[in-house]
PDB file of N, CA and C in Angstrom:
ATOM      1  N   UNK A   1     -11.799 -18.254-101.759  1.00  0.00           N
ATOM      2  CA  UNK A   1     -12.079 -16.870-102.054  1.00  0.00           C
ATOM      3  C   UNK A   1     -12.400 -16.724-103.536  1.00  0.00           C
ATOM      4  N   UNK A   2     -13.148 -15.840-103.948  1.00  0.00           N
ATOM      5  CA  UNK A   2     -13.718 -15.574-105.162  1.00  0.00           C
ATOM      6  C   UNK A   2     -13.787 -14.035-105.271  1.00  0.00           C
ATOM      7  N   UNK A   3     -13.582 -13.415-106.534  1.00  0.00           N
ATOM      8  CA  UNK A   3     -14.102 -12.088-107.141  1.00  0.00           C
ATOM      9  C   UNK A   3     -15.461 -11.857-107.107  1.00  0.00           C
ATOM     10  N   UNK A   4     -15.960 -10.291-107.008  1.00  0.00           N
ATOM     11  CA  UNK A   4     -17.174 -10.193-106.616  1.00  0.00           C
ATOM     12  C   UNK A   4     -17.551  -9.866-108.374  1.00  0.00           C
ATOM     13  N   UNK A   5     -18.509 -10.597-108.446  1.00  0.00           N
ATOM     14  CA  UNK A   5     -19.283 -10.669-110.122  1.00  0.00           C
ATOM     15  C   UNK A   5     -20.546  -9.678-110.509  1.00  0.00           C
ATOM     16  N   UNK A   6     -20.170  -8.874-109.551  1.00  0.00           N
ATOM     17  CA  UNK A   6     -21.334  -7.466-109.186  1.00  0.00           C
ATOM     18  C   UNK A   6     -20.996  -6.788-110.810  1.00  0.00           C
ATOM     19  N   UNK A   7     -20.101  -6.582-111.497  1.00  0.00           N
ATOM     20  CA  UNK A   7     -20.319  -5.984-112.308  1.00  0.00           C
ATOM     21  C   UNK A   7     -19.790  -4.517-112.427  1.00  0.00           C
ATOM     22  N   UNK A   8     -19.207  -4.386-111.075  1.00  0.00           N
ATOM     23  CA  UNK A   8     -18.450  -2.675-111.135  1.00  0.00           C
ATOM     24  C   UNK A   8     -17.365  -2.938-111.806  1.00  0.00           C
ATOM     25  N   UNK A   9     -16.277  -3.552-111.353  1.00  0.00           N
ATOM     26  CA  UNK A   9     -14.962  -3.278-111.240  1.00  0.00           C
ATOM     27  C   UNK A   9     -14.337  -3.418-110.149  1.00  0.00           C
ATOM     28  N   UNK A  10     -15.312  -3.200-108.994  1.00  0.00           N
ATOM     29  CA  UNK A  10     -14.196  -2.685-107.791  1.00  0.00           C
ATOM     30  C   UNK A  10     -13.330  -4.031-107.259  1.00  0.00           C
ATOM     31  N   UNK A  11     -13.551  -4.902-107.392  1.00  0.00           N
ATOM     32  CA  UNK A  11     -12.550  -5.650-107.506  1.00  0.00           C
ATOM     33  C   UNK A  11     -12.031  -6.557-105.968  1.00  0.00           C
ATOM     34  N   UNK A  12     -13.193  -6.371-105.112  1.00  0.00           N
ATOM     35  CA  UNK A  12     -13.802  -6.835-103.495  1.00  0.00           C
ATOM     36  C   UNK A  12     -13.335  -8.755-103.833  1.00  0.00           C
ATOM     37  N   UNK A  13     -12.396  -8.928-103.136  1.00  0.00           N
ATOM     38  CA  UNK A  13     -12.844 -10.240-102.984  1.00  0.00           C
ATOM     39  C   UNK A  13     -13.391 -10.599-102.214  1.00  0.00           C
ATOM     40  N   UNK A  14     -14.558 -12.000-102.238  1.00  0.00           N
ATOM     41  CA  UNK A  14     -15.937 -11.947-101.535  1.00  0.00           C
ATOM     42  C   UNK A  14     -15.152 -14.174-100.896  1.00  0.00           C
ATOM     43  N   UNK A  15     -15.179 -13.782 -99.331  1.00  0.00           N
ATOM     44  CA  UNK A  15     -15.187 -14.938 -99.090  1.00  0.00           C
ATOM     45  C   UNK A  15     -16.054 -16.200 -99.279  1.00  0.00           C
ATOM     46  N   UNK A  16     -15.670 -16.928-100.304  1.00  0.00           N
ATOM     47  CA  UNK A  16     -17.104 -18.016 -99.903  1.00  0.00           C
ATOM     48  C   UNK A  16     -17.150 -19.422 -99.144  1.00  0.00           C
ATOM     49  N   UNK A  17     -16.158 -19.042 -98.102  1.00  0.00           N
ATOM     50  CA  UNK A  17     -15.882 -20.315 -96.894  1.00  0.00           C
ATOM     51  C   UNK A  17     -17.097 -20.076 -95.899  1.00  0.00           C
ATOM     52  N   UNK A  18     -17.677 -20.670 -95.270  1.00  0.00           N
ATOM     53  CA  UNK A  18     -18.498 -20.721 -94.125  1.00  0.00           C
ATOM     54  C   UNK A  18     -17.409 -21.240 -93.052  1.00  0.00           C
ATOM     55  N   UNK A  19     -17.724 -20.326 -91.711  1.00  0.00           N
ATOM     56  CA  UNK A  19     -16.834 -20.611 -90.448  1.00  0.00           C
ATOM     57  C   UNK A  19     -17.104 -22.346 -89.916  1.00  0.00           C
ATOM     58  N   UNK A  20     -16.012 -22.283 -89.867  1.00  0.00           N
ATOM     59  CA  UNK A  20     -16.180 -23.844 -89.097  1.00  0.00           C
ATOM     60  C   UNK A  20     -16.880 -24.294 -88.365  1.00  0.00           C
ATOM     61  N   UNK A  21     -17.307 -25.738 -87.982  1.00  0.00           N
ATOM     62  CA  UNK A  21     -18.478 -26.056 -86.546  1.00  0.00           C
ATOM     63  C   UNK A  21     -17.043 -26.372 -85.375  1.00  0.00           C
ATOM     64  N   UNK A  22     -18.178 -25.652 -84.491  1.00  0.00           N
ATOM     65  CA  UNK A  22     -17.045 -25.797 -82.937  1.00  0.00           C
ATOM     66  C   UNK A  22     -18.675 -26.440 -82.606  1.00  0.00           C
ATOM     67  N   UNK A  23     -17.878 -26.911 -81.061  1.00  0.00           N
ATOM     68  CA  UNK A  23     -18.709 -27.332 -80.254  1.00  0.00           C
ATOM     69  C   UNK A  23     -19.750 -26.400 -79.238  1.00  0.00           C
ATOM     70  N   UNK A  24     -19.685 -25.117 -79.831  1.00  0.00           N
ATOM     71  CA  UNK A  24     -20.686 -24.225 -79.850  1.00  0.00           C
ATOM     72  C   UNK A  24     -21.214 -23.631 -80.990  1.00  0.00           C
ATOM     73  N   UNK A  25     -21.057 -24.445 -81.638  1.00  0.00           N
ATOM     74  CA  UNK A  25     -22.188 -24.356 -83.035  1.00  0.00           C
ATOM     75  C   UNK A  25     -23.545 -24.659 -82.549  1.00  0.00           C
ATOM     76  N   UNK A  26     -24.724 -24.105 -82.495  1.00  0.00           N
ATOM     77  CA  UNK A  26     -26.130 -24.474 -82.537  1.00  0.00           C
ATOM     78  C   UNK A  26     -26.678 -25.549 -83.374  1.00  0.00           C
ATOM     79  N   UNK A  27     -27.274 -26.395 -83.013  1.00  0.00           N
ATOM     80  CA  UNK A  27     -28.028 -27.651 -84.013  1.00  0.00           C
ATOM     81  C   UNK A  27     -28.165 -27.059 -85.253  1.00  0.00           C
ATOM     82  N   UNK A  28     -29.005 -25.662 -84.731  1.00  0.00           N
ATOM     83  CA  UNK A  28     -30.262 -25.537 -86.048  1.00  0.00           C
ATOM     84  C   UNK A  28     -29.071 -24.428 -86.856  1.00  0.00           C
ATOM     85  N   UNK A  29     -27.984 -24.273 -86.433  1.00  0.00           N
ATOM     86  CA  UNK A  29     -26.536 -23.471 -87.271  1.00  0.00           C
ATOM     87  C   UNK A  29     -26.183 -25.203 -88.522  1.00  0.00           C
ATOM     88  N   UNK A  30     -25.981 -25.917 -87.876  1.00  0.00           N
ATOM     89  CA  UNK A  30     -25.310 -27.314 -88.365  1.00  0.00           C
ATOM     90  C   UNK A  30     -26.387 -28.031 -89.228  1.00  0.00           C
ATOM     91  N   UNK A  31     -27.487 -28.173 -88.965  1.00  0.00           N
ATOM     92  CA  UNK A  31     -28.284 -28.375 -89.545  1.00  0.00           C
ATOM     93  C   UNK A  31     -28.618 -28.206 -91.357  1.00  0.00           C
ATOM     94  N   UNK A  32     -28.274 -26.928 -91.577  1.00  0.00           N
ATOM     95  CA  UNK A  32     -28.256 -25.977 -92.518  1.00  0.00           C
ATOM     96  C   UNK A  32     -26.917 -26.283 -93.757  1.00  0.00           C
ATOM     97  N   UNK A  33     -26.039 -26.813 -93.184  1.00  0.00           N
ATOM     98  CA  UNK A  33     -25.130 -27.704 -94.422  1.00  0.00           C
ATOM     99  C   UNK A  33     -25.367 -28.666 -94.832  1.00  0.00           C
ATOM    100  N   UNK A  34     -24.827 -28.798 -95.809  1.00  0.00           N
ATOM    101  CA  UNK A  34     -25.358 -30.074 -96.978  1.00  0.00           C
ATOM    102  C   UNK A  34     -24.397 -30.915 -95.808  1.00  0.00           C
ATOM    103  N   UNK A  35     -25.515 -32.463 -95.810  1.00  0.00           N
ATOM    104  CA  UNK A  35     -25.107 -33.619 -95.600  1.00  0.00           C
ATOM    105  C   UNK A  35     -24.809 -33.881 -93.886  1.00  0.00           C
ATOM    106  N   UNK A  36     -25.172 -32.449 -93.287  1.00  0.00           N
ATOM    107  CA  UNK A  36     -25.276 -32.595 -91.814  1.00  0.00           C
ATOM    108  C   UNK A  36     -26.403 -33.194 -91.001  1.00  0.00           C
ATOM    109  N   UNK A  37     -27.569 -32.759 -91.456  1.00  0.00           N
ATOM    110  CA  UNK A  37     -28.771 -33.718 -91.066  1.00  0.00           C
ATOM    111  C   UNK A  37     -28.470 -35.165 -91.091  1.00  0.00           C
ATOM    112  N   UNK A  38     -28.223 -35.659 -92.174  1.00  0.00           N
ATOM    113  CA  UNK A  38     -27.714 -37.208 -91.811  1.00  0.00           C
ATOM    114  C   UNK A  38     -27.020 -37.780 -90.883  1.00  0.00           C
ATOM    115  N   UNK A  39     -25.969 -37.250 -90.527  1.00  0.00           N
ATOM    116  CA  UNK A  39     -24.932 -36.921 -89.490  1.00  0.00           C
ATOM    117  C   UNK A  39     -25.034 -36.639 -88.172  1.00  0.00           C
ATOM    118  N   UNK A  40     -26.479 -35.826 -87.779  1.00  0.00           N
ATOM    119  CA  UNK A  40     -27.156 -35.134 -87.025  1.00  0.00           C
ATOM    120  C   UNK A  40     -28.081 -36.634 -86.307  1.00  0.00           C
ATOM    121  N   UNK A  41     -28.943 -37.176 -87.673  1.00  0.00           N
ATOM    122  CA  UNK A  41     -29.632 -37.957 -87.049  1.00  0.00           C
ATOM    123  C   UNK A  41     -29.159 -39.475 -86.795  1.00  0.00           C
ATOM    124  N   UNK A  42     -27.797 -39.635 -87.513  1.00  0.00           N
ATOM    125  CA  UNK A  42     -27.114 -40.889 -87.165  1.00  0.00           C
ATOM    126  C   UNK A  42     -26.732 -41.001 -85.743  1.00  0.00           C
ATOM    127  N   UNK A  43     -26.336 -39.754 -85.204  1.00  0.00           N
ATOM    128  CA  UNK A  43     -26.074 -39.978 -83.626  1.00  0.00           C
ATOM    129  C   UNK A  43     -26.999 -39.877 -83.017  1.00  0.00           C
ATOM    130  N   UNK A  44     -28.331 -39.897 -83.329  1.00  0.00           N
ATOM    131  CA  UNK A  44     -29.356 -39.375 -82.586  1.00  0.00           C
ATOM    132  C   UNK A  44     -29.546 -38.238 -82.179  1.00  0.00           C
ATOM    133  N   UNK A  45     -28.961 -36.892 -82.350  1.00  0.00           N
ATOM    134  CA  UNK A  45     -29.327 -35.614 -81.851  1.00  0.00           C
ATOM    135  C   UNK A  45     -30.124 -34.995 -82.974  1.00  0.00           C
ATOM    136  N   UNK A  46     -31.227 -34.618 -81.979  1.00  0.00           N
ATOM    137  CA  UNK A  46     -32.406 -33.986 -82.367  1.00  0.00           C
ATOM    138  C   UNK A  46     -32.073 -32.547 -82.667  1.00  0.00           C
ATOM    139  N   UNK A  47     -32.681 -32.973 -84.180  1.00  0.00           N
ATOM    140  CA  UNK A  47     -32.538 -31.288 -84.764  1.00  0.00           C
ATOM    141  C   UNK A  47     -33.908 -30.408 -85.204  1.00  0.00           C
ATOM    142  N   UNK A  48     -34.531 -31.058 -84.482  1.00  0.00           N
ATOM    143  CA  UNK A  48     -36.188 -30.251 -84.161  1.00  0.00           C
ATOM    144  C   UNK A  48     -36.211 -29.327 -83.093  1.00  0.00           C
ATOM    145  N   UNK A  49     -36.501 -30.435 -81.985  1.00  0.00           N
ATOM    146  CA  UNK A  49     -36.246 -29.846 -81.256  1.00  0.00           C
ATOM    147  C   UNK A  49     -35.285 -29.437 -80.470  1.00  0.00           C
ATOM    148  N   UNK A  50     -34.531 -30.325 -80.432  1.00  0.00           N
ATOM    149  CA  UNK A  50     -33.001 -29.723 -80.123  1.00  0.00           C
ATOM    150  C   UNK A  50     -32.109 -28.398 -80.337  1.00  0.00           C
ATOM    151  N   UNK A  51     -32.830 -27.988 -81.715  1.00  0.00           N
ATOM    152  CA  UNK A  51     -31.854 -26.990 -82.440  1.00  0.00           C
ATOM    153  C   UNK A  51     -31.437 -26.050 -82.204  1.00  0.00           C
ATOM    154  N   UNK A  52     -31.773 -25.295 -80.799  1.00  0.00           N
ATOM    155  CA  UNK A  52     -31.128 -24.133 -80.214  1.00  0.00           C
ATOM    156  C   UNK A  52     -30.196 -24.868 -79.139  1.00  0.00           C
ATOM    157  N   UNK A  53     -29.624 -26.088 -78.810  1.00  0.00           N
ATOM    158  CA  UNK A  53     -28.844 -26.298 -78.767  1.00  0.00           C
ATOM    159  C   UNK A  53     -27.391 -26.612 -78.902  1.00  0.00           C
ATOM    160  N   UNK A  54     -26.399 -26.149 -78.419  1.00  0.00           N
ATOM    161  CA  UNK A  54     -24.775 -26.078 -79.214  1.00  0.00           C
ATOM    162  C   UNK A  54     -24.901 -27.620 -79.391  1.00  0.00           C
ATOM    163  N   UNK A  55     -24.023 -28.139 -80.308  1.00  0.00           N
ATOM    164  CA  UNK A  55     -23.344 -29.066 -80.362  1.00  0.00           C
ATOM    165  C   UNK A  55     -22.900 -30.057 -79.273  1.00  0.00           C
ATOM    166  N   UNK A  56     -22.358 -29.214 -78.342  1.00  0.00           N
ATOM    167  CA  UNK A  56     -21.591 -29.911 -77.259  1.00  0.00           C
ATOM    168  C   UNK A  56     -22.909 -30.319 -76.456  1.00  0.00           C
ATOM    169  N   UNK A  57     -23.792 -29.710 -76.213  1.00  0.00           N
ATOM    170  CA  UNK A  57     -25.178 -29.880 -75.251  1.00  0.00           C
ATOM    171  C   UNK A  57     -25.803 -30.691 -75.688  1.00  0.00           C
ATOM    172  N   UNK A  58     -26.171 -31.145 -77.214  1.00  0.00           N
ATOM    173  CA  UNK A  58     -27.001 -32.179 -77.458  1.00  0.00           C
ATOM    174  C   UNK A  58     -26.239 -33.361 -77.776  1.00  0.00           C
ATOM    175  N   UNK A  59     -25.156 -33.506 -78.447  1.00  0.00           N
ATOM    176  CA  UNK A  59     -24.000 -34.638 -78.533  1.00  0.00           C
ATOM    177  C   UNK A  59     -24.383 -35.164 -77.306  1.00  0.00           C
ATOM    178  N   UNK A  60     -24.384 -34.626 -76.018  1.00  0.00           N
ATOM    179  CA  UNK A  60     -24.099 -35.016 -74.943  1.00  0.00           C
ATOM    180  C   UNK A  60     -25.562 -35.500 -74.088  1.00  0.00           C
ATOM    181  N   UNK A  61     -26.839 -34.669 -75.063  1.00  0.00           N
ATOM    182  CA  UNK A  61     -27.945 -35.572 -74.502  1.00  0.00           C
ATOM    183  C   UNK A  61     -28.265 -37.259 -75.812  1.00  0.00           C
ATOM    184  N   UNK A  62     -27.596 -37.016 -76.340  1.00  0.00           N
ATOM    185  CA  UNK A  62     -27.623 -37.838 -77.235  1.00  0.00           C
ATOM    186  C   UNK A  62     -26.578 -38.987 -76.786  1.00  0.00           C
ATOM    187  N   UNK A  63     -25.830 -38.840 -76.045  1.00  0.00           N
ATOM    188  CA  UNK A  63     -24.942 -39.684 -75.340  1.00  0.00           C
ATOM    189  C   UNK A  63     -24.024 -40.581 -76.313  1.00  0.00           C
ATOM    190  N   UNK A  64     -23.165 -39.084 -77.444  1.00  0.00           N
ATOM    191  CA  UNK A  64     -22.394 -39.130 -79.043  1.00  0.00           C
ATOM    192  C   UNK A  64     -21.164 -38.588 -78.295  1.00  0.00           C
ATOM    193  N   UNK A  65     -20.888 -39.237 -78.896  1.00  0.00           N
ATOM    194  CA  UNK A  65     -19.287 -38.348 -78.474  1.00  0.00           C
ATOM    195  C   UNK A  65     -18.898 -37.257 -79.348  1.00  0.00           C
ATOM    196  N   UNK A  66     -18.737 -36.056 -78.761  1.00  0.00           N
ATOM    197  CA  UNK A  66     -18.774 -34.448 -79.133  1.00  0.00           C
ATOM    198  C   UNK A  66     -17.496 -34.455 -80.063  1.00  0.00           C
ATOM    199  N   UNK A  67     -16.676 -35.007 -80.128  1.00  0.00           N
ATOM    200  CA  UNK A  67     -15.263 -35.356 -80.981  1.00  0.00           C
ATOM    201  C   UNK A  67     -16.128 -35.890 -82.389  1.00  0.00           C
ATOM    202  N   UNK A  68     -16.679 -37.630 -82.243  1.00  0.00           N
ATOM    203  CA  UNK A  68     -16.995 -37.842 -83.377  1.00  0.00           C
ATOM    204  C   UNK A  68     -17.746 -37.418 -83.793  1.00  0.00           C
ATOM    205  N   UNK A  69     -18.938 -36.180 -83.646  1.00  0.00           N
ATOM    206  CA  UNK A  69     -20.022 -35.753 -84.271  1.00  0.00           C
ATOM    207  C   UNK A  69     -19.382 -34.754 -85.052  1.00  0.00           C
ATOM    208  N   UNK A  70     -18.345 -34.294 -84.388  1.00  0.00           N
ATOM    209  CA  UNK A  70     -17.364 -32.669 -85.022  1.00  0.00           C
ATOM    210  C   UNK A  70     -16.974 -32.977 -86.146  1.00  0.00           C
ATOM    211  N   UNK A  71     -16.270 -34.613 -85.888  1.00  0.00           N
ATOM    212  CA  UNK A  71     -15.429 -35.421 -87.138  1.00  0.00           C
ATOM    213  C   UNK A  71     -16.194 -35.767 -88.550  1.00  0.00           C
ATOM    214  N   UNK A  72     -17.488 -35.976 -87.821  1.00  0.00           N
ATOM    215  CA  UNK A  72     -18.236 -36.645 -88.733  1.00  0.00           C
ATOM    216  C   UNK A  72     -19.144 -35.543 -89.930  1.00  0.00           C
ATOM    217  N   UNK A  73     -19.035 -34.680 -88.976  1.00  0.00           N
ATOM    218  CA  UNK A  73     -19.647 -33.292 -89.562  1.00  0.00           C
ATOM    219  C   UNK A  73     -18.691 -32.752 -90.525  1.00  0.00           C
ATOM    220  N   UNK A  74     -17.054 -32.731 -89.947  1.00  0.00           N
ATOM    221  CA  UNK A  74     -16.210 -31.790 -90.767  1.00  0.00           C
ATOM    222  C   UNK A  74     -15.864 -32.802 -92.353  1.00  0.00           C
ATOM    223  N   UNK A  75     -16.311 -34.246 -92.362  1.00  0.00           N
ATOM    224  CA  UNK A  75     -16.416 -34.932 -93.250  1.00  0.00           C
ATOM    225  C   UNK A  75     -17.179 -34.487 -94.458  1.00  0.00           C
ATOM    226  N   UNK A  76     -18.608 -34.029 -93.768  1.00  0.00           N
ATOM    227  CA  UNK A  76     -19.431 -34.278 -95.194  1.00  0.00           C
ATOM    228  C   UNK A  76     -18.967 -32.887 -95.679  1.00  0.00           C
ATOM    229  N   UNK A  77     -18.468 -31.643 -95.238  1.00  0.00           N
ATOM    230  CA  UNK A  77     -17.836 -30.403 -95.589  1.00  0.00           C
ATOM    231  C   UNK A  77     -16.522 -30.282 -96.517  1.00  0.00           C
ATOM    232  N   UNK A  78     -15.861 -31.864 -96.416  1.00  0.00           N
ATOM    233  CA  UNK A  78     -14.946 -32.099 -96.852  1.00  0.00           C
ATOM    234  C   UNK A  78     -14.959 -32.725 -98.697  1.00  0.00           C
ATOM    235  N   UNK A  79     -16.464 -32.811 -98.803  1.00  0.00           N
ATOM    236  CA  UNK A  79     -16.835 -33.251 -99.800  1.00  0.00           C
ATOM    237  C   UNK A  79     -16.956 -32.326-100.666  1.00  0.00           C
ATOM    238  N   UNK A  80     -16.800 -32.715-102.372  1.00  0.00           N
ATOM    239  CA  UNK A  80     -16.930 -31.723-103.360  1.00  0.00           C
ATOM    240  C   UNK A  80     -18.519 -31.630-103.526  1.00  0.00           C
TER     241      UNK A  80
END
């Protein structure tokens, strides 16, 4: 969490966490964090065309296991 640097005063604290990936996260949702594309294309799930697919749907045409893609994802998030 952070102070809002708007310049009033009012004094809003402004979350700057992004919600977690579940296994109904969309490709093209996951896609969009640093260091997930890599991650994305190490298991083979397609984030072209794939990308209106959840997580759990393409892990699974990708024949990844929906655990380690989650794991592997909540890794690079874990980074400074």
């Amino acid at each position: 969490m952070s102070h809002c640097t708007c310049g009033c005063g009012h004094g809003i604290t402004v979350s700057t966490m992004t919600p977690p990936l579940t296994a109904d996260t969309t490709v093209d949702e996951a896609k969009r964090r640093p260091g997930a594309l890599d991650v994305l294309e190490r298991f083979g799930i397609n984030h072209c065309c794939g990308a209106p697919l959840a997580l759990r749907e393409a892990a699974a045409a990708a024949g990844a296991s929906l655990d380690e893609v989650l794991s592997a994802l909540a890794m690079t998030e874990a980074r400074p």
